[in-house]
Structure formats: C-alpha cells, structure tokens
Protein backbone atom coordinates (compact mmCIF):
# COMPACT_ATOMS: atom_id res chain seq x y z
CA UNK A 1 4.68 -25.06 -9.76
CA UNK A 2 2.82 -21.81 -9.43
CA UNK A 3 4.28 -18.78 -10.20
CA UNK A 4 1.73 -15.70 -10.50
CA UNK A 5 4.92 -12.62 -10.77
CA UNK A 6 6.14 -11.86 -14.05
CA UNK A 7 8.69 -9.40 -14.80
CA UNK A 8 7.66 -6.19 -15.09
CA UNK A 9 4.99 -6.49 -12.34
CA UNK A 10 4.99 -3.47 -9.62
CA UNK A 11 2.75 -2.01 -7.28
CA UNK A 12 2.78 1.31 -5.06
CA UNK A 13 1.84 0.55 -1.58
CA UNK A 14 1.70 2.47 2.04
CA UNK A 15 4.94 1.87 2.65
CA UNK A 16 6.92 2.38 -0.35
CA UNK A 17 7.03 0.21 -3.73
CA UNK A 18 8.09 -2.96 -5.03
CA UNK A 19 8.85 -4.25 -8.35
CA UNK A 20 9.85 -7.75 -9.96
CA UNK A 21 13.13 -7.77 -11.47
CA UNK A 22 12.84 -11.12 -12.56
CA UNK A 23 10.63 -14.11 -12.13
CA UNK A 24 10.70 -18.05 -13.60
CA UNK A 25 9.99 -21.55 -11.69
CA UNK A 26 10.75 -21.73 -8.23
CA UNK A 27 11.37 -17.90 -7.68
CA UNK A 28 10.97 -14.48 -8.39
CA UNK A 29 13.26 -11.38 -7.73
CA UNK A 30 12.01 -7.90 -6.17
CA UNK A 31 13.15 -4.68 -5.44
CA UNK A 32 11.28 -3.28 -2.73
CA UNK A 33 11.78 0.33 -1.49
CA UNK A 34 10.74 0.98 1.90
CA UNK A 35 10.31 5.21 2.28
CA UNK A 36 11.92 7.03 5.46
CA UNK A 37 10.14 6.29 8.48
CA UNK A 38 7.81 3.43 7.29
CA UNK A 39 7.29 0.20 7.91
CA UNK A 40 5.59 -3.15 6.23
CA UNK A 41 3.04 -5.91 8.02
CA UNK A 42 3.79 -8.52 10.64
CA UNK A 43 3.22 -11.17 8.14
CA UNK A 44 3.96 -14.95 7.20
CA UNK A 45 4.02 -17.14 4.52
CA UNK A 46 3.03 -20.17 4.26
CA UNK A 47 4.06 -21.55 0.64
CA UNK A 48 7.41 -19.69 0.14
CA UNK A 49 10.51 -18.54 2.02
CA UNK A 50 12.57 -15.20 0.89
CA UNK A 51 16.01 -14.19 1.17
CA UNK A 52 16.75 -10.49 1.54
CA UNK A 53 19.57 -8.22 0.71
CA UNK A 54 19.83 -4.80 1.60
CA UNK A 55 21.27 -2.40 -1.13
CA UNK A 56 20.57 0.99 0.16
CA UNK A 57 20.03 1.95 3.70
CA UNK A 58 19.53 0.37 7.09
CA UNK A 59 17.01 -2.01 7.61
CA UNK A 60 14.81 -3.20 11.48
CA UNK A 61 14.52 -6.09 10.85
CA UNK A 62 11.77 -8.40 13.29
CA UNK A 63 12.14 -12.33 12.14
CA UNK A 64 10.21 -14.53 14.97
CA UNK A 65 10.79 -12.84 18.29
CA UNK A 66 14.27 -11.06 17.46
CA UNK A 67 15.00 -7.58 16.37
CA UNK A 68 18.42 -6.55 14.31
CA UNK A 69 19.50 -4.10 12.29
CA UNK A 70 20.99 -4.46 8.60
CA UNK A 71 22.66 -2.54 6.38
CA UNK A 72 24.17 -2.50 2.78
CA UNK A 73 25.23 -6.18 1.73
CA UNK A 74 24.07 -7.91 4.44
CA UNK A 75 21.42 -10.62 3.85
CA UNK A 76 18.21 -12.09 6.14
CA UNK A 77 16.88 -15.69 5.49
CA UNK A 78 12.98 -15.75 5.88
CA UNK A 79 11.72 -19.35 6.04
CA UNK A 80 8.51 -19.81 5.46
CA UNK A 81 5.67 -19.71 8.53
CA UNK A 82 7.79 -17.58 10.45
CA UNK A 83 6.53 -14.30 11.34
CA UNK A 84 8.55 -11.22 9.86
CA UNK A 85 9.07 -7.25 9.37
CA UNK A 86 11.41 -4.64 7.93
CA UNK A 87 11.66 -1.17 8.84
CA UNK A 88 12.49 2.05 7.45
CA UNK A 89 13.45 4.67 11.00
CA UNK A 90 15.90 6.35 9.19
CA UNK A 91 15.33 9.45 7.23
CA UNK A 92 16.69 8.14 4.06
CA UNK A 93 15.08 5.20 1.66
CA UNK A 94 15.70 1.67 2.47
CA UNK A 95 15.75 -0.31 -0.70
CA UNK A 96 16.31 -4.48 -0.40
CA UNK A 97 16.20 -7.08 -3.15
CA UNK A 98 14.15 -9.75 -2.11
CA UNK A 99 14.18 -13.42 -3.60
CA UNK A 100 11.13 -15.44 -3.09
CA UNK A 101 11.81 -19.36 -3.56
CA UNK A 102 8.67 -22.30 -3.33
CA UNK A 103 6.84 -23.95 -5.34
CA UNK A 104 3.96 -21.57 -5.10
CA UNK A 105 4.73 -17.69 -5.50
CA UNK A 106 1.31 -15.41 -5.62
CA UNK A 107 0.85 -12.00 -3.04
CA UNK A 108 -2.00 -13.43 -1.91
CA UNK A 109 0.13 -15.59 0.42
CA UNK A 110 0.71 -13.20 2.79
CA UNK A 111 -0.99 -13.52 6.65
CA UNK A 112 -1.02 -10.35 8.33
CA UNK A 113 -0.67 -10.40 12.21
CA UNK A 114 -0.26 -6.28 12.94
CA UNK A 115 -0.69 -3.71 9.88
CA UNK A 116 0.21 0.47 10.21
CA UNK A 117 -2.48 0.87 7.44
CA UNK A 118 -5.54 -1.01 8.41
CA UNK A 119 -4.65 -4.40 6.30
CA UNK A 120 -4.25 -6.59 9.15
C-alpha cells in the first residue's frame, strides 16, 4: 500500500484549505474548508474513493451527472473514476471531513476535467 499523507500535512489552495487529521494504511482523514462562494475542480480519481461529511455549512455537490445539496451530517460516497465537485454559494464557510480509502493515497491522483483557477 501507498500512502503519501501524514498527519499534520496541509496546504492553502484557491478555494479554501485542507488539512489531514489523520492518516495510516488504507486511508487518510481531511478537513477541507471550502470559503464562501468558491468552488473545487471537476476531478476523478482513479486509485481511491472518498466519503464525505459535511460539518459546517451547505455543500453543491456534482457526483457524475447529478447535482444535490448537503448540509450538516449528511454524507456523499465518491467511488473512484467518477467525476465529482463541491461547492461553496453560500456566504458562510463550508467545512467537510473527507475520508480517502485505496490502496494508493498521493494528491497527485487527481484528473482535472474543468478548473476556476487555471489547473485544469
């Protein structure tokens, strides 16, 4: 298994931040905070799937062709290949825990389809 996140790891980004709350074989743990009115890539994985919780805010979510709202305790299954989003269009933060599962965790498995700051 490869596991590149350790705890401790964070990083500022367009968007917002993210940090890992924990990390060991087979997963890792994040808080990511989206700021009001932002929004992260169109992206896919290909060697992990995620499991999100929002615990602050409301969430757009885009998983494959659908679009839903979330909101405080409710949870989004992200297998992985399938394209996905989340969204900040509120004028509060948006903070989710995210839980990344496979058997090969590194941020450099992320394809970007569409990108709001030039990373696509």
């Amino acid at each position: 298994m490869v596991n590149n996140y350790k705890k401790g790891d964070k990083d500022t980004r367009p968007w917002g931040t993210w940090e890992v709350l924990d990390s060991g074989d087979g997963f890792c743990v994040k808080r990511i905070c989206v700021t009001p009115g932002n929004i992260l890539s169109l992206q896919s994985h290909n060697f992990r799937d995620e499991h999100w919780i929002i615990v602050k805010g409301t969430a757009l979510v885009t998983l494959g062709d659908d679009k839903f709202y979330k909101k405080f305790n409710e949870t989004v299954f992200i297998p992985a290949k399938v394209k996905h989003r989340i969204q900040n269009d509120t004028k509060d933060l948006m903070e989710f825990i995210e839980i990344q599962t496979g058997e090969n965790l590194d941020e450099n498995d992320i394809i970007r389809y569409e990108d709001s700051y030039g990373r696509a």
